[in-house]
Each structure stands twice: as C-alpha cells, then as structure tokens.
Protein backbone atom coordinates (compact mmCIF):
# COMPACT_ATOMS: atom_id res chain seq x y z
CA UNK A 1 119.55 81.58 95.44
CA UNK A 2 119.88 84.19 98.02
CA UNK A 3 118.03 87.10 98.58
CA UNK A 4 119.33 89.75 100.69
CA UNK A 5 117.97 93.31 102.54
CA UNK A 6 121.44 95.15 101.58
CA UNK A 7 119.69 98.19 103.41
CA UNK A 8 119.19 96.62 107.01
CA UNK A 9 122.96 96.83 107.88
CA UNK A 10 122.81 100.61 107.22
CA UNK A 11 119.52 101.17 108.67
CA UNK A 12 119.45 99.07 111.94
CA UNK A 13 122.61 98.16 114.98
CA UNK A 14 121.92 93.99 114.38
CA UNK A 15 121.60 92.95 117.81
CA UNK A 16 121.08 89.35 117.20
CA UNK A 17 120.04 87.48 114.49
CA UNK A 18 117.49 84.37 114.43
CA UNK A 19 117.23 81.35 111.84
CA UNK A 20 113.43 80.54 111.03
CA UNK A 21 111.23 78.87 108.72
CA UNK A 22 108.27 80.61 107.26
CA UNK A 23 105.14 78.65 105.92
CA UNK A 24 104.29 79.53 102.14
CA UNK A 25 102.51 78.42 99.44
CA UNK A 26 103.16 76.24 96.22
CA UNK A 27 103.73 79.18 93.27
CA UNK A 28 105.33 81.41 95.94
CA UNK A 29 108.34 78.33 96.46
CA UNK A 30 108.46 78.18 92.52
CA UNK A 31 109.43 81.79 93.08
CA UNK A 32 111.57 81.94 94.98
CA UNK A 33 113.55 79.12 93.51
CA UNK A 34 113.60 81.79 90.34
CA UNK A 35 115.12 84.39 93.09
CA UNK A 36 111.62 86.76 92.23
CA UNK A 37 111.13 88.07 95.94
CA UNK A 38 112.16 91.43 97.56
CA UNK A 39 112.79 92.30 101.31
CA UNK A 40 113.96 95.46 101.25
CA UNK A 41 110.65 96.96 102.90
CA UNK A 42 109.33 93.97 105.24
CA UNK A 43 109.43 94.05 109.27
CA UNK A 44 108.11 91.23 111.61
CA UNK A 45 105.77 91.60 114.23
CA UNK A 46 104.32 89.30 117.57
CA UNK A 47 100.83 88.87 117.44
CA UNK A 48 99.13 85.78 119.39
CA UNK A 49 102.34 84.72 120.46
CA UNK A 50 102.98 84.19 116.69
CA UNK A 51 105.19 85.80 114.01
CA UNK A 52 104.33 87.02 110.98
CA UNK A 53 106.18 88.95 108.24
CA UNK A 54 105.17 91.77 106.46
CA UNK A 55 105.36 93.37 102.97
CA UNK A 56 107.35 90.35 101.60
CA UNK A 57 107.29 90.82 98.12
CA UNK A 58 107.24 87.91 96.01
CA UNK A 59 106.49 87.95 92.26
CA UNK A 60 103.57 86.30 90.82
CA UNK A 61 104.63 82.68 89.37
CA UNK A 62 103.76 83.08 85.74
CA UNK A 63 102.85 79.50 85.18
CA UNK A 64 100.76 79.68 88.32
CA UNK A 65 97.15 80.41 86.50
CA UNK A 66 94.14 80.77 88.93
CA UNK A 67 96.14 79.00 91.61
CA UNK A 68 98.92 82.09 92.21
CA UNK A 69 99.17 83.74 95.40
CA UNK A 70 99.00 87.35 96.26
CA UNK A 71 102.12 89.34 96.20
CA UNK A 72 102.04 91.18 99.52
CA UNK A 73 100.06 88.91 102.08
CA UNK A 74 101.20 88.11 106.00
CA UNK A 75 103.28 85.17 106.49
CA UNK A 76 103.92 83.51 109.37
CA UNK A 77 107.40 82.56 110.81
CA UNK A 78 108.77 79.37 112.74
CA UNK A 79 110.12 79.73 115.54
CA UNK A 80 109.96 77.98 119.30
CA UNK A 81 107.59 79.41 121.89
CA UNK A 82 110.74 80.10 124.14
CA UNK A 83 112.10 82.55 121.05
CA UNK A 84 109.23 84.11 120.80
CA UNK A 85 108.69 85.02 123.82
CA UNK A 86 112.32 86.51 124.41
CA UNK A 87 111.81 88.54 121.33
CA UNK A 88 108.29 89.60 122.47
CA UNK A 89 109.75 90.40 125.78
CA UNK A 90 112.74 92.33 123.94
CA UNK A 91 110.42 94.32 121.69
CA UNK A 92 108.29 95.49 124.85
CA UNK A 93 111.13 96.80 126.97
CA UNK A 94 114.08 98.03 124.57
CA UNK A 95 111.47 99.34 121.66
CA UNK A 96 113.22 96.79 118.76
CA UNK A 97 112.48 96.05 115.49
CA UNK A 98 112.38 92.72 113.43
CA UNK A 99 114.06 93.16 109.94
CA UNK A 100 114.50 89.89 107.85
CA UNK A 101 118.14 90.39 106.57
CA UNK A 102 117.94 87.41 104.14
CA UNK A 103 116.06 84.65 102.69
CA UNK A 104 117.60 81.63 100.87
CA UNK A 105 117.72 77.79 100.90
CA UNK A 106 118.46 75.32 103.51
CA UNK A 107 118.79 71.51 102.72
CA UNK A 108 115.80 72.02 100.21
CA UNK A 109 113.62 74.29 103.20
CA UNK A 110 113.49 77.82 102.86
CA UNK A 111 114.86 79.97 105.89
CA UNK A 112 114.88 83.25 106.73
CA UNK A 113 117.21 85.14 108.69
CA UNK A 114 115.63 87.89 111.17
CA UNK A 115 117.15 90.60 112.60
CA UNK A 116 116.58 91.75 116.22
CA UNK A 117 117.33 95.67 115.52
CA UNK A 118 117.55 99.30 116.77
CA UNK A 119 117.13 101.73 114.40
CA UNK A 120 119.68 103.62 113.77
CA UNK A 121 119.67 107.68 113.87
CA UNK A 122 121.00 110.04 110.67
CA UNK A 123 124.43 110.72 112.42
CA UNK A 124 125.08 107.44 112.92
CA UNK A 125 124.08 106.30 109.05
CA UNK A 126 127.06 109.37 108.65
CA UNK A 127 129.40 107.29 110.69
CA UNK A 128 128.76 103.80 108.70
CA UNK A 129 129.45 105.84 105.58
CA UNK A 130 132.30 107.17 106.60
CA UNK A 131 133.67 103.63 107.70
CA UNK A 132 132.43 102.11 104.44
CA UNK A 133 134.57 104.65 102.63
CA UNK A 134 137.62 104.11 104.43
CA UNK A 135 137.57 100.32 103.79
C-alpha cells in the first residue's frame, strides 16, 4: 500500500526530501492499510517547534462505530529537533513549502515522505510538460 501526491512533482522543484513518522489513531491505521487516504491537497507546517500535517484525508473506517476519527484533523509528524529546526530555519529564509509526496508502510510503521519545496511558476509547469512529452 502506497499512497502517492502524483501532483507535487509538477507543482513544486523537490529540494530535499525527509522520512518521518506521523502519530495516528486506531481506525485511521485500519485505513490506511485499505489504501483509503488522499494527499493530494495537504502541506506541513512548524508550529512549537513541532510538525503537523494538514488536510490529510483519510476515509472513515466503516467498522469503526462511535470510535472513528475525523477525516480532516492536524497530525503531527516525527522528526528530530535538529530537522526541525533546519527546516524551520529553511522555511524562514528561502520562503519553502512542505508537501508530503507519499505515505506507505515501513517494517509494519507508517512513514511519510515530506517534501522540502519551491513552488513552481506557470512557465515552468510548461517546461515539465514539455519534457514529460518528449520522454
């Protein structure tokens, strides 16, 4: 089970990219497992020299009864203090943007892959069109 933001690449330059956990709940693991999430319109931001991810969409488990989760709510990543603070420092000075580029399993643990990005302009979306057509 992967899931996978097919729209970063053409949206964002990937500057780096950083492995981290992310702390969830029972039913939302249960869906995940089912591959019943969505990425396409999350971000990350640094707040208390913490991480969280937003707009994560994960489906409701539909054995789950009063114990489900909501669909949308702020989750926070894992990641060292040191990482943190090199991507807060990044985000202050070059204005970058953290796009989770995919989610999937790791020796039973779920990861997820962030993105340090710069957005990309229209002419340059033009340009990864064009090379996408010539390949």
């Amino acid at each position: 089970m992967e899931i996978i933001n097919r729209q970063a690449k053409f949206n964002y330059f990937i500057l780096d990219e950083i492995e981290c956990g992310i702390v969830l709940q029972g039913t939302e693991i249960k869906s995940l497992r089912e591959g019943k999430a969505n990425i396409k319109d999350s971000y990350g931001i640094v707040k208390n020299n913490e991480i969280y991810l937003l707009n994560m969409h994960i489906n409701k488990y539909k054995e789950g009864n009063i114990f489900n989760h909501e669909e949308r709510r702020t989750r926070k990543l894992l990641l060292h203090k040191t990482e943190i603070k090199k991507i807060k420092q990044k985000q202050e000075l070059e204005g970058i943007t953290l796009v989770p580029l995919k989610v999937y399993f790791k020796k039973n643990k779920i990861k997820v892959l962030m993105g340090i990005c710069k957005g990309k302009k229209s002419f340059d979306k033009r340009e990864t069109i064009k090379e996408r057509d010539l390949e």
